[in-house]
C-alpha atoms as a PDB file:
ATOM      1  CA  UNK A   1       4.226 -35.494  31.009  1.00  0.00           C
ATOM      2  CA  UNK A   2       4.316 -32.323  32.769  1.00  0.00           C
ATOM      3  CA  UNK A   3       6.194 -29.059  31.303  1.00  0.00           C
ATOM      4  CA  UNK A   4       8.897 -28.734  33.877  1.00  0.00           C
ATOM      5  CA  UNK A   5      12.288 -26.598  33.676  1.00  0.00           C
ATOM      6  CA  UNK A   6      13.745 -29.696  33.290  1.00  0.00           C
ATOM      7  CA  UNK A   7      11.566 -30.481  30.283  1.00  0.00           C
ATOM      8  CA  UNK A   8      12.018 -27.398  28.704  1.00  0.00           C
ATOM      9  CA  UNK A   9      15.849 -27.154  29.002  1.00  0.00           C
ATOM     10  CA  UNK A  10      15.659 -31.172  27.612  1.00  0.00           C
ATOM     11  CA  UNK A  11      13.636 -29.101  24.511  1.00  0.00           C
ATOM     12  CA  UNK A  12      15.913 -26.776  23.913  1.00  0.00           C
ATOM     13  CA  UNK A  13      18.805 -29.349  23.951  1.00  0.00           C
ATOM     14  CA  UNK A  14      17.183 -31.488  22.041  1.00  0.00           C
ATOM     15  CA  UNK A  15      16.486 -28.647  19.607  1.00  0.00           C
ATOM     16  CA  UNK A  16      19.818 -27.193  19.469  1.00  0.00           C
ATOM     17  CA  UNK A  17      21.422 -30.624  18.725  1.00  0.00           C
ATOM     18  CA  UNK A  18      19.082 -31.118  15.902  1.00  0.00           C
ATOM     19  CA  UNK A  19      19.421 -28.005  14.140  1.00  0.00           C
ATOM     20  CA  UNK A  20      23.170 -27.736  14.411  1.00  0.00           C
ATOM     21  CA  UNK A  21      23.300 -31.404  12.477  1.00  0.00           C
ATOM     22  CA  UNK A  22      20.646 -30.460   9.930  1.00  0.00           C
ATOM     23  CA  UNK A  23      22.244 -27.132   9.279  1.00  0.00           C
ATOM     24  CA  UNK A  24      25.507 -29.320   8.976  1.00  0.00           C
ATOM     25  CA  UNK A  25      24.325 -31.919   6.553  1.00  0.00           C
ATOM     26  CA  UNK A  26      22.425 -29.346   4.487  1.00  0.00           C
ATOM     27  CA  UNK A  27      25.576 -27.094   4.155  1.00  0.00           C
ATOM     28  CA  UNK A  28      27.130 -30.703   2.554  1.00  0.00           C
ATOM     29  CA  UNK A  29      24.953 -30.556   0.280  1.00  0.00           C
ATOM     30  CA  UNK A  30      24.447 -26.914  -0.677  1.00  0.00           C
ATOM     31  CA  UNK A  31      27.225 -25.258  -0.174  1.00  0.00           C
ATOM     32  CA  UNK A  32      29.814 -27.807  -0.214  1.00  0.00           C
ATOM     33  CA  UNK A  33      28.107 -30.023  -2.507  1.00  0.00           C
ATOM     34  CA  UNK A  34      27.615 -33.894  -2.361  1.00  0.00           C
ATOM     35  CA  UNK A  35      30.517 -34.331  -4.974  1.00  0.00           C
ATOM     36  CA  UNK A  36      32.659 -31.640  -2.681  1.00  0.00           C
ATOM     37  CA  UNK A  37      31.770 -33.521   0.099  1.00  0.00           C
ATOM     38  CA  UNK A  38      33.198 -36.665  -1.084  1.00  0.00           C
ATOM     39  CA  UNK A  39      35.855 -35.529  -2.396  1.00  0.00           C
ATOM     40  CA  UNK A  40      36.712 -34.082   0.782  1.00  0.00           C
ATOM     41  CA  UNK A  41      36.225 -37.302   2.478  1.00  0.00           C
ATOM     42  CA  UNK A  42      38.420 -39.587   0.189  1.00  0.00           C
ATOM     43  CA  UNK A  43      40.949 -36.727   0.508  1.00  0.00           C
ATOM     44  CA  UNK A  44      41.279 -38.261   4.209  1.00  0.00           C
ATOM     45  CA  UNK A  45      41.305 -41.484   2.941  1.00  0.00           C
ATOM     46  CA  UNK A  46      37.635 -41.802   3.852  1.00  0.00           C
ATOM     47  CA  UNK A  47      35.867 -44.004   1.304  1.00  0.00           C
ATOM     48  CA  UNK A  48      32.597 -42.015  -0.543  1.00  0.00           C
ATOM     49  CA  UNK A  49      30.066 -44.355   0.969  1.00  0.00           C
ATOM     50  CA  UNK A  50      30.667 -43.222   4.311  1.00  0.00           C
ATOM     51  CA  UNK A  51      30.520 -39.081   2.892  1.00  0.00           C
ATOM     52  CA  UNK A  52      27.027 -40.016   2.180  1.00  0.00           C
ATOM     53  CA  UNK A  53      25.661 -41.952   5.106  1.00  0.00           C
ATOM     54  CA  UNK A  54      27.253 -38.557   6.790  1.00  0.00           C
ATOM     55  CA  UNK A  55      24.641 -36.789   5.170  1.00  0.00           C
ATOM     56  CA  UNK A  56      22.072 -38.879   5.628  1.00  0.00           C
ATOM     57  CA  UNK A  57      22.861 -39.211   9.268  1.00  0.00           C
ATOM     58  CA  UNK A  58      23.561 -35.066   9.877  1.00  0.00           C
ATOM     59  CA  UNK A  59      20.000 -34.237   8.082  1.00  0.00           C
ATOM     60  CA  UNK A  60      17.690 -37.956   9.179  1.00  0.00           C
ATOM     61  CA  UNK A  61      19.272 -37.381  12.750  1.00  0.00           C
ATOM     62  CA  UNK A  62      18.661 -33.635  12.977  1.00  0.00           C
ATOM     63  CA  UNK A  63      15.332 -33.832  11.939  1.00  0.00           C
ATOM     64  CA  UNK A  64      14.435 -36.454  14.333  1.00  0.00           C
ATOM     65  CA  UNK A  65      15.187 -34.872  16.855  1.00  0.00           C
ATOM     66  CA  UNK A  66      13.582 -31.695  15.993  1.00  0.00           C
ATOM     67  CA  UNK A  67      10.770 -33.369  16.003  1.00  0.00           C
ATOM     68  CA  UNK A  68      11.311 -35.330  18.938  1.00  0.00           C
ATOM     69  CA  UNK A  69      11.472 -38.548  17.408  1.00  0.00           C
ATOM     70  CA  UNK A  70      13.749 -41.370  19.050  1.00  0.00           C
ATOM     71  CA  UNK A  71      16.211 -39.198  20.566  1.00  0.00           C
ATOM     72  CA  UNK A  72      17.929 -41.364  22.533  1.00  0.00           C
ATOM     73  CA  UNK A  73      18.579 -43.856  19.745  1.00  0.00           C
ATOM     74  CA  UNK A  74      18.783 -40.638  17.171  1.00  0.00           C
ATOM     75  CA  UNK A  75      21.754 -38.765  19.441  1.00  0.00           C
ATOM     76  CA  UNK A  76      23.661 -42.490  20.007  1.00  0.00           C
ATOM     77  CA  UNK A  77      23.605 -42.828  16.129  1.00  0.00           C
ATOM     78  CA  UNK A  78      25.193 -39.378  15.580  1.00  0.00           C
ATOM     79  CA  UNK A  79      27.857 -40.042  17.587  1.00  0.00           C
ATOM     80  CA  UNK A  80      30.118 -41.577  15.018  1.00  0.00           C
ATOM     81  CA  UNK A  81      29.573 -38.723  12.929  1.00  0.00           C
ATOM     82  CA  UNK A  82      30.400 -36.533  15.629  1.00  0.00           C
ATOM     83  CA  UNK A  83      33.714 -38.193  16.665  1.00  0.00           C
ATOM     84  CA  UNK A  84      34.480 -38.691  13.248  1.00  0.00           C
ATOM     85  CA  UNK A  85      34.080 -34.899  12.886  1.00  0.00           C
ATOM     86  CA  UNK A  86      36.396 -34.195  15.834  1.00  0.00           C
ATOM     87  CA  UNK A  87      38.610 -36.579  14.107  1.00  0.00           C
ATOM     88  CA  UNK A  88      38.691 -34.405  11.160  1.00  0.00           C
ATOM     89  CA  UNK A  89      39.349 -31.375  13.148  1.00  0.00           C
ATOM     90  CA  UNK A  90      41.879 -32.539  15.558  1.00  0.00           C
ATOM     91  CA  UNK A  91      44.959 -31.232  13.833  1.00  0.00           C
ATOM     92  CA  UNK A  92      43.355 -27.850  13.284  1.00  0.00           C
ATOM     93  CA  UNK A  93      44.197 -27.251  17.205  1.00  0.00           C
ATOM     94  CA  UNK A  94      41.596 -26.400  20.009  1.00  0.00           C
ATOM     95  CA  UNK A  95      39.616 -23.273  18.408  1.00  0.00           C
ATOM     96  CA  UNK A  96      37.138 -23.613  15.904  1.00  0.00           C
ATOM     97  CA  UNK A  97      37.712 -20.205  15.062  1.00  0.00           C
ATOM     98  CA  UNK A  98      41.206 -21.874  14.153  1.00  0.00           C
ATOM     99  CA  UNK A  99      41.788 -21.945  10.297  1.00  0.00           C
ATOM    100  CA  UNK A 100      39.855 -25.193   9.150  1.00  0.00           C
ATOM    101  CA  UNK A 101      38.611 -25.153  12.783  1.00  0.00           C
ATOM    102  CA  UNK A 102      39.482 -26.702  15.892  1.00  0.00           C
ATOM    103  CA  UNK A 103      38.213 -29.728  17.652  1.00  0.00           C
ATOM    104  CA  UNK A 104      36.421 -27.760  20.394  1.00  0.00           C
ATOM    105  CA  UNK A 105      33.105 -27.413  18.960  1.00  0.00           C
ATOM    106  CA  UNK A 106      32.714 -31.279  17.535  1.00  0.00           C
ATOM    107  CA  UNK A 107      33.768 -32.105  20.918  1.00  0.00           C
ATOM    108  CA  UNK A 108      30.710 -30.193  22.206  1.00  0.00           C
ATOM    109  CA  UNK A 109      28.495 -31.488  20.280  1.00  0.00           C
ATOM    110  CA  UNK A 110      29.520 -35.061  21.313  1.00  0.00           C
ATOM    111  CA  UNK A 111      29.027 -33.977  24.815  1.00  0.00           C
ATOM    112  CA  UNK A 112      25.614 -32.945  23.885  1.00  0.00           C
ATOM    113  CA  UNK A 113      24.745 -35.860  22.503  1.00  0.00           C
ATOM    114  CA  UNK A 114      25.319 -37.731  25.584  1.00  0.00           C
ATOM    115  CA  UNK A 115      23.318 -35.320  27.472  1.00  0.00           C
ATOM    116  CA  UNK A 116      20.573 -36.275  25.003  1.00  0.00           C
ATOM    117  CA  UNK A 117      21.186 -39.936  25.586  1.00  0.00           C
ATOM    118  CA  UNK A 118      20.866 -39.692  29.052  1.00  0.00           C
ATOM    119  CA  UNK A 119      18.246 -37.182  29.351  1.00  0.00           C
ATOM    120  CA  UNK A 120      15.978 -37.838  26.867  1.00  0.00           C
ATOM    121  CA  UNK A 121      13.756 -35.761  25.029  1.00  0.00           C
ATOM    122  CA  UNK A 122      11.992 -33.634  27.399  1.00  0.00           C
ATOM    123  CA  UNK A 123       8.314 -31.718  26.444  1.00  0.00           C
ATOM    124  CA  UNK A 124       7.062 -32.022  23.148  1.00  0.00           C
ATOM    125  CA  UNK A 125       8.183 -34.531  21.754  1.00  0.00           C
ATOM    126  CA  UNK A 126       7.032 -36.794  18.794  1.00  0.00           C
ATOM    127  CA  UNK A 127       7.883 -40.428  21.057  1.00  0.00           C
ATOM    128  CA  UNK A 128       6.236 -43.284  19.391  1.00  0.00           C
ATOM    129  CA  UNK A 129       5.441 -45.192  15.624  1.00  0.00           C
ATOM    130  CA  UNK A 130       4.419 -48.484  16.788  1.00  0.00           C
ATOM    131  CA  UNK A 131       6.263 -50.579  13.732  1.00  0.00           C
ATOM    132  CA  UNK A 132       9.601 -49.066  14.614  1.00  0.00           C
ATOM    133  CA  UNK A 133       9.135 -49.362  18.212  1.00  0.00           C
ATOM    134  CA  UNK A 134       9.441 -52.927  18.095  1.00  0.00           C
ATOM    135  CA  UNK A 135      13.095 -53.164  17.229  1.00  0.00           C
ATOM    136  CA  UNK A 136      14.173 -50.680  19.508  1.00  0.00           C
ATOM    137  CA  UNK A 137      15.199 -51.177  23.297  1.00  0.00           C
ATOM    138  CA  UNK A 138      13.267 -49.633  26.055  1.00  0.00           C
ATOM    139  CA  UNK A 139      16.287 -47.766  26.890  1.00  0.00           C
ATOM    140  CA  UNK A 140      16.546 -45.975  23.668  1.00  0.00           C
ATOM    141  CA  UNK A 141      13.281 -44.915  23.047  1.00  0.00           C
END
């Protein structure tokens, strides 16, 4: 592969997606805290199961694709955490800077997913572990 703009500006993409969800699932955990976090879920009716796979999802997801590491399938996979998070959000109006904030920024982020989807990775990129890429489609990895 060859280090094009369009590489690059995959990177950075790719990066910024990553971090934001890693940020996010770490801030479940320290600042929130896992039992905060579920409770905050089942206050929405959301059963406690699902708080954690959030987590899981927010920091395995954001550091795959830091690294580079299945995007496509990665950013596909974080969608559902992402819509559920505009979900969440969608009562709070349009502004994230809204008390409890808005719906605007989760709704990004679901745009950049797609991006990623579509996209891919771009330059430096960790693409391949030969076990896992068995059970993946083409079109993912």
């Amino acid at each position: 592969m060859t280090i094009s703009s369009q590489n690059c500006g995959a990177l950075l993409l790719r990066l910024s997606l990553g971090i934001i969800l890693l940020a996010h699932g770490l801030l479940k955990i320290f600042v929130f805290t896992i039992p905060g976090t579920v409770g905050f879920f089942e206050s929405l009716g959301i059963p406690a199961f699902i708080a954690y796979l959030t987590i899981f999802g927010e920091i395995a997801g954001g550091t795959a694709l830091i690294i580079g590491a299945y995007t496509r399938l990665v950013a596909l996979l974080s969608l559902p955490i992402l819509i559920g998070a505009t979900w969440v959000h969608i009562g709070n109006g349009w502004m994230f800077s809204n008390p409890n904030g808005g719906w605007e920024y989760p709704a990004l982020l679901i745009i950049l997913a797609i991006i990623v989807i579509l996209i891919g990775p771009g330059a430096f990129a960790f693409r391949r572990v030969p076990i896992i890429d068995k059970l993946i489609p083409n079109f993912l990895k």
